[in-house]
Protein backbone atom coordinates (compact mmCIF):
# COMPACT_ATOMS: atom_id res chain seq x y z
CA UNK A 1 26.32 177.28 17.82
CA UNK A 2 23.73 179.27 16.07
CA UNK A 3 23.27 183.09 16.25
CA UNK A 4 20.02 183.18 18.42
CA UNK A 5 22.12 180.58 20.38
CA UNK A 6 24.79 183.35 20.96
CA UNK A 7 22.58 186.37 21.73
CA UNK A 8 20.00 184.46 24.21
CA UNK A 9 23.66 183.78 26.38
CA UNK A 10 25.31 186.85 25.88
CA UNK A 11 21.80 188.06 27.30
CA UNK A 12 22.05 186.05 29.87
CA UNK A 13 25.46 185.91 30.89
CA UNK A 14 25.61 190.16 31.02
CA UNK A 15 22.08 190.54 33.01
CA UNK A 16 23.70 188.10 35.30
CA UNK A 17 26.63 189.89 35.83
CA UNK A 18 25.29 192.98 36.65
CA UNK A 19 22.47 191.35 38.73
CA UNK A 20 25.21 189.93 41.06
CA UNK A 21 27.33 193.01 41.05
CA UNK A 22 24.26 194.63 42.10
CA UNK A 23 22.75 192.61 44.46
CA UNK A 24 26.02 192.44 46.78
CA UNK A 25 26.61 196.10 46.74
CA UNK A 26 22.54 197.19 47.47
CA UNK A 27 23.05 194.49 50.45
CA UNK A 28 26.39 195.36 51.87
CA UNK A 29 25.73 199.32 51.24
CA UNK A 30 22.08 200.20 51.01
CA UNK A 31 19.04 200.31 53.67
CA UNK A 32 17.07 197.96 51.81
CA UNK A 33 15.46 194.33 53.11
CA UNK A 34 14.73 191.49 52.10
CA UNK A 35 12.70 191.04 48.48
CA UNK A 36 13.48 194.50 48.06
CA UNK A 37 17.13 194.15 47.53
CA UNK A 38 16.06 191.57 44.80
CA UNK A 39 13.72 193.97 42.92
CA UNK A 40 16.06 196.58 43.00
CA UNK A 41 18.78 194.51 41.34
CA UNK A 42 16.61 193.13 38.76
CA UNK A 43 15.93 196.47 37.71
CA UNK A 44 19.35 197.98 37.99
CA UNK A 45 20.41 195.13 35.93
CA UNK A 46 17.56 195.64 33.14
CA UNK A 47 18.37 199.14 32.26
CA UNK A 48 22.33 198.59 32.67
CA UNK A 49 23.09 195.35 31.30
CA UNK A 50 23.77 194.95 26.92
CA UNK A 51 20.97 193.96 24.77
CA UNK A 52 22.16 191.25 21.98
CA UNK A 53 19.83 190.61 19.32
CA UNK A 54 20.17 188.75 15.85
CA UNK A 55 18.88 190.49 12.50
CA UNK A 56 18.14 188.97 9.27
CA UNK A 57 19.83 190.55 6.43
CA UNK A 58 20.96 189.86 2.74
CA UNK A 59 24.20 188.55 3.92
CA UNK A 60 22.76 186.62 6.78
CA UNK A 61 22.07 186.48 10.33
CA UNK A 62 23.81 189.38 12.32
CA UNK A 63 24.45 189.77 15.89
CA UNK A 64 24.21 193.20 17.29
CA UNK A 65 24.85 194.65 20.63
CA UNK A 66 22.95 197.97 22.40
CA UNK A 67 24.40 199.18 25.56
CA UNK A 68 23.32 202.32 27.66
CA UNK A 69 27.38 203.35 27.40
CA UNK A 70 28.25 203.17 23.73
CA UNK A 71 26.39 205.34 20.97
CA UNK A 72 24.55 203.44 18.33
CA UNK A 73 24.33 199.51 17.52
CA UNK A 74 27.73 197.39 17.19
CA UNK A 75 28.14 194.07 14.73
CA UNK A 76 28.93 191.60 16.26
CA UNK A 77 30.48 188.71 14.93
């Protein structure tokens, strides 16, 4: 599995996470309706969910993670 492979589902998989996580808790807990609840969660998720992306470099391609909750970029490998 390539790289870009990796990041585009670690993309996925996180925004989906938090989407769901999201979604339940603005329904069971907030006073918002119908496409609302949606919209809210979709945005929650963008600003709180990891950002994966691959980088071309001397060595190779590198996979590196940005979160809101940990300072700077991390490798990953």
């Amino acid at each position: 599995m390539s790289k870009k492979t990796k990041a585009f589902l670690y993309n996925l998989l996180g925004f989906t996470l938090f989407y769901v996580v999201t979604y339940f808790t603005v329904m069971s807990f907030g006073v918002l309706q119908g496409l609302w609840i949606a919209f809210a969660s979709f945005i929650t998720s963008t600003l709180l969910a990891p950002k994966f992306q691959v980088v071309k470099s001397n060595e190779g391609d590198k996979l590196f993670m940005k979160w809101v909750f940990v300072k700077g970029l991390r490798e990953i490998n």
